[in-house]
N, C-alpha and C. Protein backbone atom coordinates (compact mmCIF):
# COMPACT_ATOMS: atom_id res chain seq x y z
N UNK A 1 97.80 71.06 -64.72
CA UNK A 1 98.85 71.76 -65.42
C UNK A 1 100.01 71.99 -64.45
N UNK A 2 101.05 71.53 -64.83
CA UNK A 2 102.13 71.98 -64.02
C UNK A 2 102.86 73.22 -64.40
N UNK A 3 103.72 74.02 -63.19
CA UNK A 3 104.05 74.63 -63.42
C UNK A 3 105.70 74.81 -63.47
N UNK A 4 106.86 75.56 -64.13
CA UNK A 4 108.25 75.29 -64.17
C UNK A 4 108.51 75.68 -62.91
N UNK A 5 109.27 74.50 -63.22
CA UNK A 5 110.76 74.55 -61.65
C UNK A 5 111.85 75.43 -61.88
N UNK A 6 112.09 75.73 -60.81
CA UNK A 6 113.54 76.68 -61.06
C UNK A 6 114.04 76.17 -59.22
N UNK A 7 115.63 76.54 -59.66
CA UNK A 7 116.56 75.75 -58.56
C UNK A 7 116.41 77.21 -57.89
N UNK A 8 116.34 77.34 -56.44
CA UNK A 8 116.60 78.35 -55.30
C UNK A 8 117.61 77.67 -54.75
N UNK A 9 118.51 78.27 -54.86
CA UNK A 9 119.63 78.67 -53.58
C UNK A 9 119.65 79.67 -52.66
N UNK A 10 119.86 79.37 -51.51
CA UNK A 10 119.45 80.15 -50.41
C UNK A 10 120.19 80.04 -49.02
N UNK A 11 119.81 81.08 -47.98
CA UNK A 11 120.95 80.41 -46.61
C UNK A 11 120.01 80.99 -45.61
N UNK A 12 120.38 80.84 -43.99
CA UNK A 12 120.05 82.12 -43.63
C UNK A 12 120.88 82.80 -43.40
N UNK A 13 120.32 83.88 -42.18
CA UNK A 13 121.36 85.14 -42.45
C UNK A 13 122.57 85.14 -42.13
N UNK A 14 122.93 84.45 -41.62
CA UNK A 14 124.38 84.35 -40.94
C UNK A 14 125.06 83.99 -42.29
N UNK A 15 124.38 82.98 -43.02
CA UNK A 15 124.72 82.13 -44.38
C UNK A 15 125.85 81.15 -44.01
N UNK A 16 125.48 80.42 -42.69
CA UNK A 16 126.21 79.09 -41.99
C UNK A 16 125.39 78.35 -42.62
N UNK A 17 124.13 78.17 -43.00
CA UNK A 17 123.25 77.09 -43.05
C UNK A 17 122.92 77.69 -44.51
N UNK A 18 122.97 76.93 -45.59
CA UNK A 18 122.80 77.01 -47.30
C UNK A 18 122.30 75.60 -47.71
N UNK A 19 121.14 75.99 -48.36
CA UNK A 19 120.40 75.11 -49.36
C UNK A 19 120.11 75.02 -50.41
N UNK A 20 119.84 74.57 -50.98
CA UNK A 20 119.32 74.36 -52.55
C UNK A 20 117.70 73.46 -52.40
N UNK A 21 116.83 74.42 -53.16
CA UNK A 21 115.29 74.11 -53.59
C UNK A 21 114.92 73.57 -54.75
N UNK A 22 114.47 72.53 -55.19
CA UNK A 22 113.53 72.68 -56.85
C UNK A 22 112.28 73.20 -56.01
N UNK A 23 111.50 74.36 -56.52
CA UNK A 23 110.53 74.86 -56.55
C UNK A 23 110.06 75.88 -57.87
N UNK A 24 108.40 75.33 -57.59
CA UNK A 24 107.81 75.80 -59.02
C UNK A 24 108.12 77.77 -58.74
N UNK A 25 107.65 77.99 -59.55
CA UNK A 25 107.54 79.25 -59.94
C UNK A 25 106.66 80.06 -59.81
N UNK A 26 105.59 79.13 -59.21
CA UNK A 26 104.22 79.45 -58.54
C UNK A 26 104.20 78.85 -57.79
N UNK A 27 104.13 79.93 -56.57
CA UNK A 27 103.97 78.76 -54.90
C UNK A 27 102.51 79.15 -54.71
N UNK A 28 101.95 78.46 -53.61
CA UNK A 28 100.76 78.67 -52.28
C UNK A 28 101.90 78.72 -51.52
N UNK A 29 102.17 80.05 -50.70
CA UNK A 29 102.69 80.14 -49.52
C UNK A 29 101.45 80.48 -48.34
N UNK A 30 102.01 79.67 -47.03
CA UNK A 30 100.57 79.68 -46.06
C UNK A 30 101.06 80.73 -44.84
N UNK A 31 100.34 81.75 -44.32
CA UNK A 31 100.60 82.12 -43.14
C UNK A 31 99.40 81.60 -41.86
N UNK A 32 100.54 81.14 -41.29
CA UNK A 32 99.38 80.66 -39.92
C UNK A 32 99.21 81.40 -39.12
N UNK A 33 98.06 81.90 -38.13
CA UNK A 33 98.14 82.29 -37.08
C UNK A 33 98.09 81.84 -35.64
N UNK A 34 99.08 80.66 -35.59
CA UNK A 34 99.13 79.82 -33.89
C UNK A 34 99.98 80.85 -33.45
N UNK A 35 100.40 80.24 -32.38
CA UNK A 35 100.96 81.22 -31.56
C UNK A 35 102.81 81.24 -32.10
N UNK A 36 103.41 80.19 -32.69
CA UNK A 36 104.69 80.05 -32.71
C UNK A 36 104.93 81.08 -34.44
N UNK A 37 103.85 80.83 -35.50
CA UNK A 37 104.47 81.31 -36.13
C UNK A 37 103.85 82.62 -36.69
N UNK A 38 102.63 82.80 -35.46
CA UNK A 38 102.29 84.44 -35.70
C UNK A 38 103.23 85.50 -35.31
N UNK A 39 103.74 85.11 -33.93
CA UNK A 39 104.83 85.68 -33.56
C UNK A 39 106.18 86.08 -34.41
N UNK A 40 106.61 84.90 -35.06
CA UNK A 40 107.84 85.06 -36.03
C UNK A 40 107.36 85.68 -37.27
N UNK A 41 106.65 85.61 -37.47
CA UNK A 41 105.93 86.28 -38.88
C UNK A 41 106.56 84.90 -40.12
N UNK A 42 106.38 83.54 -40.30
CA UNK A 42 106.29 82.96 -40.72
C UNK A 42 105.43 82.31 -41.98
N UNK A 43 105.71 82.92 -42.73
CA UNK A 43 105.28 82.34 -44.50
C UNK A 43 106.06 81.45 -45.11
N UNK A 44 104.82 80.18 -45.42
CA UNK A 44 106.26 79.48 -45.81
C UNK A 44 105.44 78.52 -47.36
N UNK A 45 106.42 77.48 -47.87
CA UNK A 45 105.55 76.52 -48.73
C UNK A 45 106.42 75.51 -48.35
N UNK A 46 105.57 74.24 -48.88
CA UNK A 46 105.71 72.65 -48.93
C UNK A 46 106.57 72.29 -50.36
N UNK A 47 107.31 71.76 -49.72
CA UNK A 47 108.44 71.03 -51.16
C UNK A 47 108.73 69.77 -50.72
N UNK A 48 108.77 69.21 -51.86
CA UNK A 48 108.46 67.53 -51.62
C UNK A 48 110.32 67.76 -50.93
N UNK A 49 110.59 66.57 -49.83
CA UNK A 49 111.87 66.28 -48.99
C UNK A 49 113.05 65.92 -50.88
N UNK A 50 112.28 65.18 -51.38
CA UNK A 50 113.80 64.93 -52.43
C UNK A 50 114.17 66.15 -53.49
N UNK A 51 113.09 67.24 -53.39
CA UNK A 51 114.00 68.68 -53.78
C UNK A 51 114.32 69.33 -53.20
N UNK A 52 114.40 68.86 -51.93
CA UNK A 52 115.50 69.91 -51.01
C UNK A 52 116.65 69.21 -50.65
N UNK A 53 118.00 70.01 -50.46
CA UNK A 53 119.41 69.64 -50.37
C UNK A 53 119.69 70.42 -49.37
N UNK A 54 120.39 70.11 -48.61
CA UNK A 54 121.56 70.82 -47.41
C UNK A 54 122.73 70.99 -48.59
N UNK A 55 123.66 72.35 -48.04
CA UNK A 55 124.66 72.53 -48.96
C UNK A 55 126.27 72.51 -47.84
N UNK A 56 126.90 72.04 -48.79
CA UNK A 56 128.17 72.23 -47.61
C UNK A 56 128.42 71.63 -46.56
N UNK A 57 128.93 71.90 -45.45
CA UNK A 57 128.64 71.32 -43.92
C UNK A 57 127.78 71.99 -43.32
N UNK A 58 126.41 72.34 -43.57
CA UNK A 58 125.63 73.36 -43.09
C UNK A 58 125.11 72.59 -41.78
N UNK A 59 124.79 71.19 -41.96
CA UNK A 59 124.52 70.26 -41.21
C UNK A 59 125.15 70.50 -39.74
N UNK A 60 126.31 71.13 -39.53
CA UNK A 60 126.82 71.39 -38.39
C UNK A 60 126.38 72.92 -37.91
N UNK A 61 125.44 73.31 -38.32
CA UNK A 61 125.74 74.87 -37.87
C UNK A 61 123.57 74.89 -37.40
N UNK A 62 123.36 73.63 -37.49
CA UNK A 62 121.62 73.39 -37.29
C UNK A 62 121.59 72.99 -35.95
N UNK A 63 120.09 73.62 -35.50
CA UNK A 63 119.80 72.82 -34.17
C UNK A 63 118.09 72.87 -34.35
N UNK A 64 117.54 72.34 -33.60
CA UNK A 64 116.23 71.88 -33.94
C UNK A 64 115.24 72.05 -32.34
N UNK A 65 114.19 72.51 -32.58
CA UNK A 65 113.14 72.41 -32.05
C UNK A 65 111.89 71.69 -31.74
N UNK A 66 111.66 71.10 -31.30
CA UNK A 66 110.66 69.37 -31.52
C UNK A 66 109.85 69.67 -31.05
N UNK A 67 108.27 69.84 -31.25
CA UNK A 67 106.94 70.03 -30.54
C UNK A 67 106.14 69.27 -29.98
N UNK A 68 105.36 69.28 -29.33
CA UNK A 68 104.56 68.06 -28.44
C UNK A 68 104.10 66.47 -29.22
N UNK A 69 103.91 66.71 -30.19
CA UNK A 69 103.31 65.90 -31.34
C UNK A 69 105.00 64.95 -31.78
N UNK A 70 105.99 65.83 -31.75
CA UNK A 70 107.36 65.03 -32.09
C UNK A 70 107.13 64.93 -33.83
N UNK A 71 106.43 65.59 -34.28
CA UNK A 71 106.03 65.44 -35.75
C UNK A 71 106.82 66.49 -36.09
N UNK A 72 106.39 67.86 -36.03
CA UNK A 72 107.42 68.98 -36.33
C UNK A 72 108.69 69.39 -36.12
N UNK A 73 109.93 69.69 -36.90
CA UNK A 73 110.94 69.86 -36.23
C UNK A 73 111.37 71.23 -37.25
N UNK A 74 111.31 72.03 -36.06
CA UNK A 74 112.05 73.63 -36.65
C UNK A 74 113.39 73.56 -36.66
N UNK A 75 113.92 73.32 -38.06
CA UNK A 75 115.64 73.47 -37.84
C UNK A 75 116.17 74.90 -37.80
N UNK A 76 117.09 75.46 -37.09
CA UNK A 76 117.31 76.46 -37.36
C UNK A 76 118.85 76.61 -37.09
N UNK A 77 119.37 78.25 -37.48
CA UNK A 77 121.02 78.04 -36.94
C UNK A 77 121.32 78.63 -35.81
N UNK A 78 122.34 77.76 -35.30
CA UNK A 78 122.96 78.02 -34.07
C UNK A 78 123.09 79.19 -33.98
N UNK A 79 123.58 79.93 -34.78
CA UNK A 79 124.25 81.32 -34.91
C UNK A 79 123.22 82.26 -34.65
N UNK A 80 122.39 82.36 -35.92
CA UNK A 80 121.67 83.96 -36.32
C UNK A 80 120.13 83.31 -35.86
N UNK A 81 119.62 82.18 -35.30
CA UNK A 81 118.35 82.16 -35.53
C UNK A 81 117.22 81.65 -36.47
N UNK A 82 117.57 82.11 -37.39
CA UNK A 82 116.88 82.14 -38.57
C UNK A 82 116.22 80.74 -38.83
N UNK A 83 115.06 80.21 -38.58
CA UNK A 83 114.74 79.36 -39.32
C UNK A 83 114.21 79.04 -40.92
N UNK A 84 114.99 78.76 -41.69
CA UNK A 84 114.56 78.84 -43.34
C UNK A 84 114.06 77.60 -43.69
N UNK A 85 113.95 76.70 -42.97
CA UNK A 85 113.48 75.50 -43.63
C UNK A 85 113.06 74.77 -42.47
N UNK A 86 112.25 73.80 -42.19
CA UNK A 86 111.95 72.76 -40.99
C UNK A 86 110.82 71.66 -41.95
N UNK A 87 110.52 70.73 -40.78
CA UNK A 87 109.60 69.41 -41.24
C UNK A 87 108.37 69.56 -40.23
N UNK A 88 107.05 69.79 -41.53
CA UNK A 88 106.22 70.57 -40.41
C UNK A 88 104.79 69.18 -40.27
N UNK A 89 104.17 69.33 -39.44
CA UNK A 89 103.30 68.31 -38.66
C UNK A 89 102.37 68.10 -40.03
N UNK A 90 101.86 69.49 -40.69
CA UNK A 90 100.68 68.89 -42.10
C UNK A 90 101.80 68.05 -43.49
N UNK A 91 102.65 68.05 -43.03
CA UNK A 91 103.50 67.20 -44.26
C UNK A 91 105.05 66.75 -43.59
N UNK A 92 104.78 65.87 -42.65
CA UNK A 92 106.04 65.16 -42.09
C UNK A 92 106.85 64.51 -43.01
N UNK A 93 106.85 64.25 -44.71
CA UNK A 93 107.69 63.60 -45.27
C UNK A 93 108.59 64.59 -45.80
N UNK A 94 108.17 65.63 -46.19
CA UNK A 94 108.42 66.67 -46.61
C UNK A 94 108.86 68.09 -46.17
N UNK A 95 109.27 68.81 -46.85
CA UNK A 95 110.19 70.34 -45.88
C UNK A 95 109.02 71.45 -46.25
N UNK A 96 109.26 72.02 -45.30
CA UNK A 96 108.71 73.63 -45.16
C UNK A 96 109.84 74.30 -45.72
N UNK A 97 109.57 75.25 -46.50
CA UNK A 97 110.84 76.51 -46.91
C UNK A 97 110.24 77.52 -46.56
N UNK A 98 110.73 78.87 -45.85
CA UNK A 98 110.22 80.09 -45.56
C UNK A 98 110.72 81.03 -47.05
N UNK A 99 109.47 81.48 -46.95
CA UNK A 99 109.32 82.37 -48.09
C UNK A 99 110.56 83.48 -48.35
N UNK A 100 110.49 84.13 -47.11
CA UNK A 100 111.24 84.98 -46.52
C UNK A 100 112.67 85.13 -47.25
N UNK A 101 113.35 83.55 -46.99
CA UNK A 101 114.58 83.09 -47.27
C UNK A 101 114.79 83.39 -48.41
N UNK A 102 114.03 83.37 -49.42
CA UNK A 102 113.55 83.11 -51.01
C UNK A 102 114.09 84.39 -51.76
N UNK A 103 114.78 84.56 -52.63
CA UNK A 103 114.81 85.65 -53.58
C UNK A 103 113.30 85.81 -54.11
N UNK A 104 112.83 86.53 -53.94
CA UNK A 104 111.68 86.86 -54.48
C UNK A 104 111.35 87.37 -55.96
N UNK A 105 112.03 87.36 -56.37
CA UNK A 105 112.56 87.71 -57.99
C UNK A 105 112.48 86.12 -58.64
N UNK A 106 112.57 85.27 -58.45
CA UNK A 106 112.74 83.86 -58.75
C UNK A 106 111.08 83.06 -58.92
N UNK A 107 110.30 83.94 -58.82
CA UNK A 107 108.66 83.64 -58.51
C UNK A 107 108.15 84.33 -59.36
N UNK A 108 107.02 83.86 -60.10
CA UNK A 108 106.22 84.37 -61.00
C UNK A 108 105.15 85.11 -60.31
N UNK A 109 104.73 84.19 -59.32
CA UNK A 109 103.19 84.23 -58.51
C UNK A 109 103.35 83.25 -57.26
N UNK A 110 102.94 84.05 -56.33
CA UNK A 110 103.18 84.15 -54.77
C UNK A 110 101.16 84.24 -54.47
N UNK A 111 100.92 83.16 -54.08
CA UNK A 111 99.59 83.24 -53.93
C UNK A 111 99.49 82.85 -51.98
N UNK A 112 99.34 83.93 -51.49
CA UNK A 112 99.61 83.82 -49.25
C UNK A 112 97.98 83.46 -49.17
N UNK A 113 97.88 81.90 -48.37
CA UNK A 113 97.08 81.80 -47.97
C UNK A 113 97.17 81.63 -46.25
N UNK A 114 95.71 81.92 -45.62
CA UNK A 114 95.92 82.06 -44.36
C UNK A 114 95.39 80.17 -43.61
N UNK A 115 96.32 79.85 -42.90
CA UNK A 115 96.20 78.82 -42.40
C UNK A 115 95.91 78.85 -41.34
N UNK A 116 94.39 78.26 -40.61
CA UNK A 116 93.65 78.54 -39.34
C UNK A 116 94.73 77.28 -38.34
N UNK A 117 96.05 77.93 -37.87
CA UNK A 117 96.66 76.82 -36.90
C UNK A 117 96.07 76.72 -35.11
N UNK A 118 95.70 77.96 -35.15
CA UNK A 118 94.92 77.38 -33.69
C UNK A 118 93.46 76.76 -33.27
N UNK A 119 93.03 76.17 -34.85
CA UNK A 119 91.83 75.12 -34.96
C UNK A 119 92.71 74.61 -35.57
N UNK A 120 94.23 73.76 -35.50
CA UNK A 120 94.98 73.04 -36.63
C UNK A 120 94.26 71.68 -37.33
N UNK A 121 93.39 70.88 -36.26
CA UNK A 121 92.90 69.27 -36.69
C UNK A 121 91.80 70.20 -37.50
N UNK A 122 91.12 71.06 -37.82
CA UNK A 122 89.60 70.99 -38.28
C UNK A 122 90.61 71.63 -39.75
N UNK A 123 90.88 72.78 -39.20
CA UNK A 123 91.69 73.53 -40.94
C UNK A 123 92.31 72.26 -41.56
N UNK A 124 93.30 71.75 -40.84
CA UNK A 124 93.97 70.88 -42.06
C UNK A 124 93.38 69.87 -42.63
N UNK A 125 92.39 69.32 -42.09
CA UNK A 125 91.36 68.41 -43.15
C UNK A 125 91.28 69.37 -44.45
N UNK A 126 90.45 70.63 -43.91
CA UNK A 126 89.48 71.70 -44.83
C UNK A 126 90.20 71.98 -45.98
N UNK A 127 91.91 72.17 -45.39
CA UNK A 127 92.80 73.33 -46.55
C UNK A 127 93.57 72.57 -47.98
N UNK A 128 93.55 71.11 -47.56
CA UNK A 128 94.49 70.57 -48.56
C UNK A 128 95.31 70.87 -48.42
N UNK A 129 96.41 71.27 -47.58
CA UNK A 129 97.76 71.77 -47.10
C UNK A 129 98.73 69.90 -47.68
N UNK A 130 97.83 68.92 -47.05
CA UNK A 130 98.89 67.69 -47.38
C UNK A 130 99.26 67.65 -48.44
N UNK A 131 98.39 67.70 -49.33
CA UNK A 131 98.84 67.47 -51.12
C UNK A 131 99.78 68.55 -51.75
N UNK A 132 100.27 69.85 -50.65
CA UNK A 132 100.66 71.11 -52.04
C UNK A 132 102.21 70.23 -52.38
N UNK A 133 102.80 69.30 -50.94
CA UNK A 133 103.99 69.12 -51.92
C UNK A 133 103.62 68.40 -53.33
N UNK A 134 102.59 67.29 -53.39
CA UNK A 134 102.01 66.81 -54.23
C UNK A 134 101.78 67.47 -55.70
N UNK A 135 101.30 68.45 -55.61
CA UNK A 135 100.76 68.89 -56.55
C UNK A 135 101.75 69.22 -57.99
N UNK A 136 103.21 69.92 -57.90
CA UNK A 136 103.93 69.61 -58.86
C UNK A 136 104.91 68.88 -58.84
N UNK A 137 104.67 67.59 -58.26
CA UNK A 137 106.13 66.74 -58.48
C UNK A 137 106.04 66.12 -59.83
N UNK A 138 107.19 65.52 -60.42
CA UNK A 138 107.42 64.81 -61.20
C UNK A 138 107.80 63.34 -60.72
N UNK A 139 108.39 62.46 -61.81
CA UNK A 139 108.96 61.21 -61.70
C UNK A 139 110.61 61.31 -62.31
């Protein structure tokens, strides 16, 4: 059963960097506890890469973070910090959106699951994390 899409628009805080989401209306948002995004307090979900948009020239106001693997890349803004969106190692085709960023009013159901990132190879077999962009796309 799928669930409805609704468009998020969003920035971070500075609101140099603005996007646009198709996301359902029911997420799995995951919190991990590794060390990078226990610290930030990082909740986020998987959206397939062709419903997410950069808005504007936001493209100039990004800088990026690359991890050992070269799989993950935390975009964030120059300015305020904020990372609202990046391309994360369990779904390299696809974007991470932080919850955070999110009007929260725009969500039916917010279901936080906890993602074991400092066993990352054994959890991400276990969790099905690859498929959530999967799970409501269309054609």
């Amino acid at each position: 059963m799928e669930s409805e899409l609704v468009l998020h628009n969003d920035n971070c805080r500075c609101k140099k960097v603005r996007w646009k989401v198709q996301a359902s209306i029911s997420v799995i948002a995951w919190k991990c506890n590794c060390f990078d995004y226990s610290m930030r307090g990082n909740v986020h979900f998987v959206v397939s890469r062709q419903r997410f948009e950069l808005l504007g020239d936001s493209d100039q106001f990004i800088t990026a973070y690359i991890f050992r693997t070269h799989t993950t890349k935390h975009t964030f803004s120059k300015f305020c910090g904020i990372s609202s969106f990046y391309t994360p190692k369990s779904n390299p085709d696809d974007i991470v959106v932080t919850l955070t960023c999110l009007d929260p009013r725009t969500f039916s159901h917010v279901e936080i699951r906890n993602f074991d990132g400092k066993n990352w190879e054994n959890f991400y077999n276990q969790s099905g994390i690859a498929l959530q962009s999967k799970i409501h796309s269309t054609n």
